[in-house]
C-alpha atoms as a PDB file:
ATOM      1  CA  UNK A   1     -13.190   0.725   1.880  1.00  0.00           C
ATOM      2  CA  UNK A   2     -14.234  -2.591   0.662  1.00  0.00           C
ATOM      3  CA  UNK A   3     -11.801  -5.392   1.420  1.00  0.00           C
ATOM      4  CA  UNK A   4     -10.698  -6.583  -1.955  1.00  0.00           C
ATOM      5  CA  UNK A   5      -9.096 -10.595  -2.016  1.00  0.00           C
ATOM      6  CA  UNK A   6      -6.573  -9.524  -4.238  1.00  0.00           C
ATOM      7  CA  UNK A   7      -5.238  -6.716  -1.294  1.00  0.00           C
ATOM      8  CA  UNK A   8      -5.699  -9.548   1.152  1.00  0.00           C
ATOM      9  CA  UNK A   9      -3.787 -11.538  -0.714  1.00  0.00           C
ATOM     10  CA  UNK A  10      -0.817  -9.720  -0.972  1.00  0.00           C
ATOM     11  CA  UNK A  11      -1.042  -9.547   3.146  1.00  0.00           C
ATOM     12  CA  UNK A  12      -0.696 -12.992   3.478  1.00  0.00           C
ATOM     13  CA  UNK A  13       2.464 -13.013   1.196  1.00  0.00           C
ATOM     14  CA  UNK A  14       3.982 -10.177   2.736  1.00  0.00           C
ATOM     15  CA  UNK A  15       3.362 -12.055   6.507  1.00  0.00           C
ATOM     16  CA  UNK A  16       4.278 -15.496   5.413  1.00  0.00           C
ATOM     17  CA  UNK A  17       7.795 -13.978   3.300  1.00  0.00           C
ATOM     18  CA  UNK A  18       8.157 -11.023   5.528  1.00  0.00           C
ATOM     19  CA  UNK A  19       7.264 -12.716   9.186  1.00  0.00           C
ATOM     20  CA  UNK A  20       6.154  -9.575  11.022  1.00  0.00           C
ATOM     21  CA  UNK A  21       3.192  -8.215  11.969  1.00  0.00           C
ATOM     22  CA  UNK A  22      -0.055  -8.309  10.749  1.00  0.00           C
ATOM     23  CA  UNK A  23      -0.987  -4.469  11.280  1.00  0.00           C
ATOM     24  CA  UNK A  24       1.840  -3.053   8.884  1.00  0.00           C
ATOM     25  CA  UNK A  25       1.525  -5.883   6.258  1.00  0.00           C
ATOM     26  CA  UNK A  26      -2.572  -5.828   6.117  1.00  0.00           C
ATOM     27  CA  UNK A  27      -1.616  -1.601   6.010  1.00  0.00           C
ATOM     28  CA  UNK A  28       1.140  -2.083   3.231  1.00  0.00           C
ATOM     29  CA  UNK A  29      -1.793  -3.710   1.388  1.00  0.00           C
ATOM     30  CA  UNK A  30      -4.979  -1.813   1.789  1.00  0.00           C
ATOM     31  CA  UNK A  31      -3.036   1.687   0.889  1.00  0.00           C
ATOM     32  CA  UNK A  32      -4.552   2.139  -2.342  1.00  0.00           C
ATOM     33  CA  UNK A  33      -8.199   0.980  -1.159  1.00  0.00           C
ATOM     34  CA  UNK A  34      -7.669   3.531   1.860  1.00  0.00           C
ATOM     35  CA  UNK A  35      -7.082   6.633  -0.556  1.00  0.00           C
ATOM     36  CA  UNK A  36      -8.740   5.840  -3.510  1.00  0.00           C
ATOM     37  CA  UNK A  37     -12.247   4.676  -2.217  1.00  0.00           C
ATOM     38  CA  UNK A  38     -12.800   7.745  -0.443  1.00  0.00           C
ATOM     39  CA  UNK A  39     -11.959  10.236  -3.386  1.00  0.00           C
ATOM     40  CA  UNK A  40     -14.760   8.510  -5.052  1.00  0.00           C
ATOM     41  CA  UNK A  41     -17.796   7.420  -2.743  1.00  0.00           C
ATOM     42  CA  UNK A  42     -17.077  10.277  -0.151  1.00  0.00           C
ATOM     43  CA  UNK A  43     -15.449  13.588  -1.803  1.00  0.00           C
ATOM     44  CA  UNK A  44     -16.578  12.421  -5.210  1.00  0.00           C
ATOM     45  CA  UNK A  45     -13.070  13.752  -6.743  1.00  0.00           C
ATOM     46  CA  UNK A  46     -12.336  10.582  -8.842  1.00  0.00           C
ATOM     47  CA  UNK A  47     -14.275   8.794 -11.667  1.00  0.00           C
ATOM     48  CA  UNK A  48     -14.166   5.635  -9.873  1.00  0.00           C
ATOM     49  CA  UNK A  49     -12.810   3.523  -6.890  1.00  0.00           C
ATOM     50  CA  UNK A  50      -9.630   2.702  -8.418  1.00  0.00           C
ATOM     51  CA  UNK A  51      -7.772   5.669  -9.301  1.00  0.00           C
ATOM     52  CA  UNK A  52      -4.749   7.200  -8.154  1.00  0.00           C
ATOM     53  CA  UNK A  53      -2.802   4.720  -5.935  1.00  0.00           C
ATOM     54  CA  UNK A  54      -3.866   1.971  -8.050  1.00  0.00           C
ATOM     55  CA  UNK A  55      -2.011   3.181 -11.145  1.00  0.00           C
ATOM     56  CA  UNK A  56       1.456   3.763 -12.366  1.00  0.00           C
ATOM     57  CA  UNK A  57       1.729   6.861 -10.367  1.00  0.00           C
ATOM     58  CA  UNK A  58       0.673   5.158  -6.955  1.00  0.00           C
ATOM     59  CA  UNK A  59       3.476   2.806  -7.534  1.00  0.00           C
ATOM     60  CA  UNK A  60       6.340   5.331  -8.315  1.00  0.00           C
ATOM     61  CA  UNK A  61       5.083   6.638  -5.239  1.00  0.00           C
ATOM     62  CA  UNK A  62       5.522   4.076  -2.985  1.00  0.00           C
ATOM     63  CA  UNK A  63       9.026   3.025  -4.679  1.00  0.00           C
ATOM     64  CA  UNK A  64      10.241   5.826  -4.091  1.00  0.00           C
ATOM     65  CA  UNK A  65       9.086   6.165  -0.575  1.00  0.00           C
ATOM     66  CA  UNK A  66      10.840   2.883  -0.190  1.00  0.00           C
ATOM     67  CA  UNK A  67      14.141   4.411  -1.901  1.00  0.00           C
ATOM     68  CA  UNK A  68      14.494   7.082   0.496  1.00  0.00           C
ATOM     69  CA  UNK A  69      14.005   4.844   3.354  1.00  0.00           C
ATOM     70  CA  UNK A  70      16.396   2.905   2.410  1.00  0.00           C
ATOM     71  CA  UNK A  71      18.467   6.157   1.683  1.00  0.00           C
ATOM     72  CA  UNK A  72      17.894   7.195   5.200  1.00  0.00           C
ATOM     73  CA  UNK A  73      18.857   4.296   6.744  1.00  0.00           C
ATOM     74  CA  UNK A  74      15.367   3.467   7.902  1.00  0.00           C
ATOM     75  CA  UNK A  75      15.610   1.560  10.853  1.00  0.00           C
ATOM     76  CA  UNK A  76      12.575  -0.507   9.576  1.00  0.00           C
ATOM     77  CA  UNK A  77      13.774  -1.523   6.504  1.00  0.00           C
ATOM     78  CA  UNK A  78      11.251  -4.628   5.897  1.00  0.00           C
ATOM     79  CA  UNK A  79       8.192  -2.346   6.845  1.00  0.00           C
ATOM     80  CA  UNK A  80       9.985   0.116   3.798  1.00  0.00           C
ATOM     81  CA  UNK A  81       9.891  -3.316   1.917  1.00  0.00           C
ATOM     82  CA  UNK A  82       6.388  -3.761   2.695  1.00  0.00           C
ATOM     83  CA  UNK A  83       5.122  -0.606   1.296  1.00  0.00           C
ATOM     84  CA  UNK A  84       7.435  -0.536  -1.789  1.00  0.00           C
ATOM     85  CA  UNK A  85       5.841  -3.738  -2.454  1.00  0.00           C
END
């Protein structure tokens, strides 16, 4: 994983909007990095770093994680926000 500014950048927002913790936010933000660079320089699966979470797809996926957190009555419902975001 390769910290990208952009990723970072969306940390920051998400701490200084959000006001929690760094973990979860800098987490929230380095998803895609954390699955999609190792499908590509370690298992070789993908064509290139940015594949699957970095895509349409990733982000229905983490919508709808959000949705049925909020669905659930997720006692962490800004940490759902987080990762929807």
């Amino acid at each position: 994983m390769y910290p990208v500014p952009g990723h970072l950048a969306y940390a920051v927002l998400g701490k200084r909007y959000f006001n929690i913790d760094w973990i979860p936010v800098i987490a929230g933000a380095m998803l895609p990095d954390l699955i999609d660079k190792p499908l590509d320089d370690i298992f070789h699966i993908t064509p290139y770093g940015r594949y699957m979470m970095h895509s349409l797809l990733g982000m229905a996926v983490c919508v709808s994680l959000r949705i049925i957190s909020l669905a659930g009555g997720s006692r962490f419902p800004i940490l759902s926000a987080i990762w929807g975001i």
